[in-house]
Protein backbone atom coordinates (compact mmCIF):
# COMPACT_ATOMS: atom_id res chain seq x y z
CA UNK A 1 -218.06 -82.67 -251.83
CA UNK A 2 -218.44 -86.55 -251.57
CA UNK A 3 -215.28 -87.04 -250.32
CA UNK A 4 -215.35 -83.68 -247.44
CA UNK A 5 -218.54 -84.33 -246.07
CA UNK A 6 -218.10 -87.82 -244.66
CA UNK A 7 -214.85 -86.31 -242.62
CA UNK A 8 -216.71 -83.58 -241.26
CA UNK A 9 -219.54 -85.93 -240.33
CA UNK A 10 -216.71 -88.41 -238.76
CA UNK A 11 -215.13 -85.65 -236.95
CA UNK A 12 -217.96 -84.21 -235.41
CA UNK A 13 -219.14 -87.51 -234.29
CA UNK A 14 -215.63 -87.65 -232.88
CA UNK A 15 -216.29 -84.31 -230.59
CA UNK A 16 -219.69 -85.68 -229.89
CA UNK A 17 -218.70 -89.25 -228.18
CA UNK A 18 -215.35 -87.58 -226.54
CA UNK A 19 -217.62 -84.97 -224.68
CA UNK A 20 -220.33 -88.01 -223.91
CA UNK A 21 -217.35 -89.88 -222.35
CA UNK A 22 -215.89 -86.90 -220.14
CA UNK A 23 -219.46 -86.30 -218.77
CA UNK A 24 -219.93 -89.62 -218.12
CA UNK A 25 -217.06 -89.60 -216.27
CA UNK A 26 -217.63 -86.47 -214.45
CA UNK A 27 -221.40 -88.01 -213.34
CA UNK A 28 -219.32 -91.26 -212.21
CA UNK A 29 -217.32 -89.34 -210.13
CA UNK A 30 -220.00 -87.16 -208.62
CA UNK A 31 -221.87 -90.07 -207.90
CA UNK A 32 -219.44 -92.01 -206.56
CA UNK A 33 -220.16 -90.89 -203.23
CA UNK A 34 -223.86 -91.45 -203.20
CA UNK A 35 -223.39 -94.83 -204.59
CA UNK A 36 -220.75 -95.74 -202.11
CA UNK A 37 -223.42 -95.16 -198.59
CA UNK A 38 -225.92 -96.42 -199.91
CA UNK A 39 -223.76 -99.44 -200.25
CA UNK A 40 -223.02 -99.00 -196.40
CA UNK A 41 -226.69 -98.53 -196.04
CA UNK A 42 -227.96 -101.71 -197.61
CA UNK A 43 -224.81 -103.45 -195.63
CA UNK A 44 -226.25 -102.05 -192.27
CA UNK A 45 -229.76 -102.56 -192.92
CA UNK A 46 -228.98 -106.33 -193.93
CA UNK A 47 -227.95 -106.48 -189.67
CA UNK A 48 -230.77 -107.13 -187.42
CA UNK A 49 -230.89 -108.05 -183.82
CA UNK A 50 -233.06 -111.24 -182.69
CA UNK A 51 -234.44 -111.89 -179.35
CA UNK A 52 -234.44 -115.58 -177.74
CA UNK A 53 -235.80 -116.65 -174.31
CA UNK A 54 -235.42 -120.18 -174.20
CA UNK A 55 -237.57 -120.67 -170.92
CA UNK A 56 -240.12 -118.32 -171.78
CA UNK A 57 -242.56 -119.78 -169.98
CA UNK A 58 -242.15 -120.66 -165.99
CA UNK A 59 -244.43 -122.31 -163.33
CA UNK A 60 -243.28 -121.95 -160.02
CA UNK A 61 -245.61 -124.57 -159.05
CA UNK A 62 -247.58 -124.02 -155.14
CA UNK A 63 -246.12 -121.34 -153.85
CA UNK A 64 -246.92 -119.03 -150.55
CA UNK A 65 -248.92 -116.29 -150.59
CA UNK A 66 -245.51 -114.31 -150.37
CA UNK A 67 -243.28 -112.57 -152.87
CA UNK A 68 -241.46 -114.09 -155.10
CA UNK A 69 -238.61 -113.56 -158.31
CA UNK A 70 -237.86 -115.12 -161.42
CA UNK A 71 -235.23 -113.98 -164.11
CA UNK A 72 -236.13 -114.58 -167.85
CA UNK A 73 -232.88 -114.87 -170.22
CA UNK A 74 -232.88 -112.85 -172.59
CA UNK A 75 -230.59 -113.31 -175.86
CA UNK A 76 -229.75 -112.09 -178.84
CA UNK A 77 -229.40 -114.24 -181.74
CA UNK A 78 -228.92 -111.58 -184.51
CA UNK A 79 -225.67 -109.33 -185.20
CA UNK A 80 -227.03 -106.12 -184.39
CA UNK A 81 -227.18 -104.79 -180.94
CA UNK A 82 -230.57 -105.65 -179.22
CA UNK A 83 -232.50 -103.09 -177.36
CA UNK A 84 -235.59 -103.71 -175.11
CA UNK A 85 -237.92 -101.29 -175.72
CA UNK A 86 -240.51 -102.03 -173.14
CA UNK A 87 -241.65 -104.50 -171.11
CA UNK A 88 -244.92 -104.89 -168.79
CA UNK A 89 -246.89 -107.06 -167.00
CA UNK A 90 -250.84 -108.31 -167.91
CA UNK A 91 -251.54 -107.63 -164.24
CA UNK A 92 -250.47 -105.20 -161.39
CA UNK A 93 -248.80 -107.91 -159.38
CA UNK A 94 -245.44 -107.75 -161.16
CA UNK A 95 -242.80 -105.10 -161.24
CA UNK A 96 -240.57 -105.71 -164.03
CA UNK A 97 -236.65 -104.86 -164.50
CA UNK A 98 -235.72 -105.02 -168.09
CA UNK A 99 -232.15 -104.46 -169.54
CA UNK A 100 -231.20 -100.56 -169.91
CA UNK A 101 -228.47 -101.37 -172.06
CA UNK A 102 -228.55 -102.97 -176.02
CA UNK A 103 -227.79 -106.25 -175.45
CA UNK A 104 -224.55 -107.15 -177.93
CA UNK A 105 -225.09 -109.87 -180.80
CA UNK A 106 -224.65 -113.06 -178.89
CA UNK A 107 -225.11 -112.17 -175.70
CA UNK A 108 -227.63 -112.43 -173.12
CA UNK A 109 -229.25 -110.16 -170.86
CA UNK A 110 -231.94 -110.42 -167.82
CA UNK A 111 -235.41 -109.51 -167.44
CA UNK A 112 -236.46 -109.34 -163.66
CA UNK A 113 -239.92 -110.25 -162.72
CA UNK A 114 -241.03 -109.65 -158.89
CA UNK A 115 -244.22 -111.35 -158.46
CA UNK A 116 -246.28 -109.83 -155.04
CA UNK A 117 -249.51 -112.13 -154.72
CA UNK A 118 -251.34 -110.02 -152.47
CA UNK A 119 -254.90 -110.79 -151.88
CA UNK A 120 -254.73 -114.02 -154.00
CA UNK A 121 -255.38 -117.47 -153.69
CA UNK A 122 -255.33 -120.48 -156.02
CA UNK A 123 -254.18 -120.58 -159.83
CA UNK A 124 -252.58 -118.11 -161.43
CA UNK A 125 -251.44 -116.97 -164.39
CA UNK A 126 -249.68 -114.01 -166.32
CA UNK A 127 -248.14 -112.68 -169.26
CA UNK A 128 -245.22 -110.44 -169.73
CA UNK A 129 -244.93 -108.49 -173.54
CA UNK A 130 -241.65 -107.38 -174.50
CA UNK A 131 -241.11 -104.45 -177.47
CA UNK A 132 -238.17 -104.65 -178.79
CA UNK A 133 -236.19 -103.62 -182.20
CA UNK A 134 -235.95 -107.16 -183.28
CA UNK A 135 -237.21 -106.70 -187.07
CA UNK A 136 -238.94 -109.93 -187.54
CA UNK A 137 -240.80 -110.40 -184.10
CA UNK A 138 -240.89 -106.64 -182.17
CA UNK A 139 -243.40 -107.99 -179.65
CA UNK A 140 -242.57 -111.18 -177.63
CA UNK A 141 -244.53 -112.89 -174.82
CA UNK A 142 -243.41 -114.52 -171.71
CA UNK A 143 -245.67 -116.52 -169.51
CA UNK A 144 -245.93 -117.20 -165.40
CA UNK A 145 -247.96 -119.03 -163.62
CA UNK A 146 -247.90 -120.47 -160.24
CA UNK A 147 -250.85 -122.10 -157.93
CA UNK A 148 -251.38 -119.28 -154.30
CA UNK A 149 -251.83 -121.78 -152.07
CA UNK A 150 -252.70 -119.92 -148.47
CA UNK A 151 -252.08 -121.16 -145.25
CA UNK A 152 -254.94 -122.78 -143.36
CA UNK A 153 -256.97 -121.11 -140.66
CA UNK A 154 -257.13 -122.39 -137.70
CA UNK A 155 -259.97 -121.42 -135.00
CA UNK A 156 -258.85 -121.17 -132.13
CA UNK A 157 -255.30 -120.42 -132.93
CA UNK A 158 -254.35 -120.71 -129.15
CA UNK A 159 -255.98 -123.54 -127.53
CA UNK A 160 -256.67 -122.94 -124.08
CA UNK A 161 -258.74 -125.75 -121.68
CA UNK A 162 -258.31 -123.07 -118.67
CA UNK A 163 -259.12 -125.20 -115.23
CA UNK A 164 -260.24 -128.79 -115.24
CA UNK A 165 -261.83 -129.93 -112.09
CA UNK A 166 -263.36 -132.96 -113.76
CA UNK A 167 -263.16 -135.20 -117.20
CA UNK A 168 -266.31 -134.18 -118.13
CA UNK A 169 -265.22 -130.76 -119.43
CA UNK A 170 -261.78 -131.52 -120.79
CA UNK A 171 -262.71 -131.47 -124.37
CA UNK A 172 -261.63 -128.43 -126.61
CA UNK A 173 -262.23 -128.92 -130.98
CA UNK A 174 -260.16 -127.38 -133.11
CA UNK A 175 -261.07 -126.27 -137.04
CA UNK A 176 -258.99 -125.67 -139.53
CA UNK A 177 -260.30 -124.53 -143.07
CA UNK A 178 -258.69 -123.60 -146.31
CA UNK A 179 -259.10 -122.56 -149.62
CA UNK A 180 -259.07 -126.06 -150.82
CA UNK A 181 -259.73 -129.60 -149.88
CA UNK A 182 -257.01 -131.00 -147.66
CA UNK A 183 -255.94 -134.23 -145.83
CA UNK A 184 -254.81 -134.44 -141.89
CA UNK A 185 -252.51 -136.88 -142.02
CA UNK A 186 -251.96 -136.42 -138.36
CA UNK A 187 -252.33 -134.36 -134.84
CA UNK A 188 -249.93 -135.39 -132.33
CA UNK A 189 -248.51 -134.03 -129.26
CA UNK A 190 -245.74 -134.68 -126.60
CA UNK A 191 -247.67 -135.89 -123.66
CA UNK A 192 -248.93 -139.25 -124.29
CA UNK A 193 -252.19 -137.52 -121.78
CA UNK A 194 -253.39 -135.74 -124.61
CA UNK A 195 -255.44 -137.52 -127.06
CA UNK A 196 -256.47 -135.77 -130.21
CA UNK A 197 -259.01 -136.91 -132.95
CA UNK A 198 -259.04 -136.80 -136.85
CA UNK A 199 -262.85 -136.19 -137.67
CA UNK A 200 -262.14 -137.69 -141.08
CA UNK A 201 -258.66 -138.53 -143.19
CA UNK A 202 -260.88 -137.71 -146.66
CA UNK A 203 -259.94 -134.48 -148.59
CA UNK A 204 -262.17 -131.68 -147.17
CA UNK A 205 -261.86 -127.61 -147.07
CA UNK A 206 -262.30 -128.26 -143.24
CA UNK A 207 -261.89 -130.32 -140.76
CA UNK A 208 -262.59 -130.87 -136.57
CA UNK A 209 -259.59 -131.77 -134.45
CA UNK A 210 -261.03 -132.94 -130.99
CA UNK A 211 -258.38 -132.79 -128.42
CA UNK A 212 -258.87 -134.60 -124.87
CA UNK A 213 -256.90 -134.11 -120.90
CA UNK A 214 -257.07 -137.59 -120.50
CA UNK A 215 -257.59 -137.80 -116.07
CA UNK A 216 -253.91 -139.61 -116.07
CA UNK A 217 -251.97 -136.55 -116.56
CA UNK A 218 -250.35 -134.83 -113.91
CA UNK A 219 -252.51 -132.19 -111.61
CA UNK A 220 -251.08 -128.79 -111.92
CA UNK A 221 -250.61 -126.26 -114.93
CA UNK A 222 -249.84 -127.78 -118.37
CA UNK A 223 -248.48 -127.20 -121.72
CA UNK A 224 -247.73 -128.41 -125.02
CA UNK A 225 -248.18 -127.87 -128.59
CA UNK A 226 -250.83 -129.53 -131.32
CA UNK A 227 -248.60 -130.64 -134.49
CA UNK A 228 -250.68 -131.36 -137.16
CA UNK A 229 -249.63 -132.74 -140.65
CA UNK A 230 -251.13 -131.20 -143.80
CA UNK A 231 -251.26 -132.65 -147.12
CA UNK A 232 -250.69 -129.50 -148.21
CA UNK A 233 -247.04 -129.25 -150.58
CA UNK A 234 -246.38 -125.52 -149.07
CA UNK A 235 -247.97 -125.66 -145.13
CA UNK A 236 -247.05 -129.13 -144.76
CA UNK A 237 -247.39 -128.62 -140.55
CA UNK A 238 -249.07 -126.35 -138.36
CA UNK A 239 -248.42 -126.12 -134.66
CA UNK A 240 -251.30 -124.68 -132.22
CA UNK A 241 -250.36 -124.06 -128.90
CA UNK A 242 -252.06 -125.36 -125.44
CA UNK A 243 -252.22 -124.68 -121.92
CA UNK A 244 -254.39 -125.66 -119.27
CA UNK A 245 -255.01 -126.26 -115.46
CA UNK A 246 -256.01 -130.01 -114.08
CA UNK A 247 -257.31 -129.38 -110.74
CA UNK A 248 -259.14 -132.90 -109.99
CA UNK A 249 -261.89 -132.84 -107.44
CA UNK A 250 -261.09 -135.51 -105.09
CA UNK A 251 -264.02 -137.99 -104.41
CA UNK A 252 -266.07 -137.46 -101.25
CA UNK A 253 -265.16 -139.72 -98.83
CA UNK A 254 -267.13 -142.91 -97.75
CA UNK A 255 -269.00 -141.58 -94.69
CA UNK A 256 -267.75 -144.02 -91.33
C-alpha cells in the first residue's frame, strides 16, 4: 500500500493540472477577443483633438457705425479629428459661421464673426464661447472689441444764405456735435470770399462754425462747399454744402 498510493496520488494530480491547463487555454482563447478591443479601445481613447486660436482676441480699433467681419483661426493641435460643437455670441450683434466639418489633426479651420453695430456708439466689447470635443478644454473663449465711433451731426446739413442785399445779414453758424470731444482742425472753402470761423481748436462734443459772404465776391448766385477737418481717426472730413444769392443794394446817390 505504501508504494500504490503515492502513484495514484501522482497520477491524479497528473489529470488534475492537464485539465487546469486545457481550460486555461480554452479561457485564453475565448478571451482573446475581448482583450484584443479593448486594446483598440484604450489606443483610441489615448487620441484627443485640441483646439488653438492663436489670435483669440481682436480689436478692430475705431471703426464706423457699419458692419463689419473678422475670421478667428481655428486649429487643431491634437490627433483626433476636431469638431465644433457650438459657437455663440455674448450679444445679439454677431452672427457667427463656425466649421460644419471635423477639422483634421493639424489643420485649421475658420470661425466667421459678422459684427452689425446697430444703434451703438463708443466702446465695445464681446465674447464668443466655443463647445467643442476637445477633452481637456471643451469650452473656449474668443474676445472682440472695437471703439463705434459715429459720424458727427451737423445742423444745418445744407447751408443756405438765400439773398444777400447787404453785409449785415451774410452770416450763417454751423454746429456740429458728436458723441465725443473732438478737434476742428480746419473749415475751408474754394472761394477766397468766404470766410469761416473756428469757435475754439480745444477738444469739445460741439462746436460753432461761423461762415461769412465777405461784400468782395461776385453779385449773382453762388456755390461752394464747407470742408471741415475732424480729429476724428474714422470721419476725418465732412463737407456741407452752400448756396446763396448776393444781390448788393447800390448806395443812393449823392443828391445834385
Amino acid at each position: 500500500m505504501k508504494s500504490i498510493l503515492p502513484s495514484r496520488l501522482v497520477s491524479r494530480f497528473s489529470r488534475l493540472s492537464s485539465r487546469r491547463t486545457r481550460h486555461l487555454s480554452l479561457v485564453t482563447l475565448l478571451l482573446s477577443p475581448v482583450i484584443c478591443h479593448l486594446s483598440l479601445v484604450t489606443a483610441a481613447s489615448a487620441a484627443s483633438s485640441r483646439l488653438i486660436c492663436d489670435a483669440p482676441s481682436f480689436d478692430a480699433g475705431p471703426i464706423l457705425p457699419a458692419p463689419l467681419t473678422h475670421e478667428y483661426v481655428l486649429r487643431n493641435d491634437g490627433d483626433a479629428p476636431l469638431e465644433i460643437l457650438n459657437a455663440r455670441a455674448s450679444d445679439g450683434d454677431f452672427r457667427l459661421s463656425a466649421p460644419a466639418a471635423p477639422i483634421p489633426p493639424g489643420e485649421s479651420g475658420v470661425l466667421r464673426a459678422d459684427f452689425t453695430p446697430i444703434g451703438r456708439s463708443g466702446p465695445h466689447a464681446g465674447r464668443i464661447i466655443i463647445s467643442s470635443n476637445d477633452p481637456e478644454n471643451p469650452v473656449y473663449f474668443l474676445s472682440f472689441r472695437c471703439d463705434i465711433v459715429p459720424a458727427p451731426a451737423a445742423a444745418p446739413s445744407f447751408l443756405r444764405f438765400g439773398r444777400l442785399t447787404s453785409p449785415d445779414d451774410a452770416t450763417r453758424t454751423v454746429t456740429l456735435t458728436a458723441d465725443r470731444p473732438f478737434s476742428v482742425l480746419s473749415a475751408t472753402t474754394a472761394r477766397p470770399q468766404l470766410s469761416v470761423e473756428i469757435d475754439t481748436p480745444d477738444p469739445a462734443p460741439s462746436h460753432v462754425l461761423t461762415v461769412t459772404v465777405l461784400p468782395s465776391i461776385s453779385p449773382g448766385p453762388f456755390g461752394d462747399t464747407l470742408t471741415i477737418e475732424l480729429d476724428l481717426p474714422v470721419h476725418p472730413f465732412l463737407n456741407i454744402p452752400l448756396v446763396g444769392d448776393w444781390r448788393p443794394v447800390p448806395p443812393p446817390s449823392a443828391a445834385p
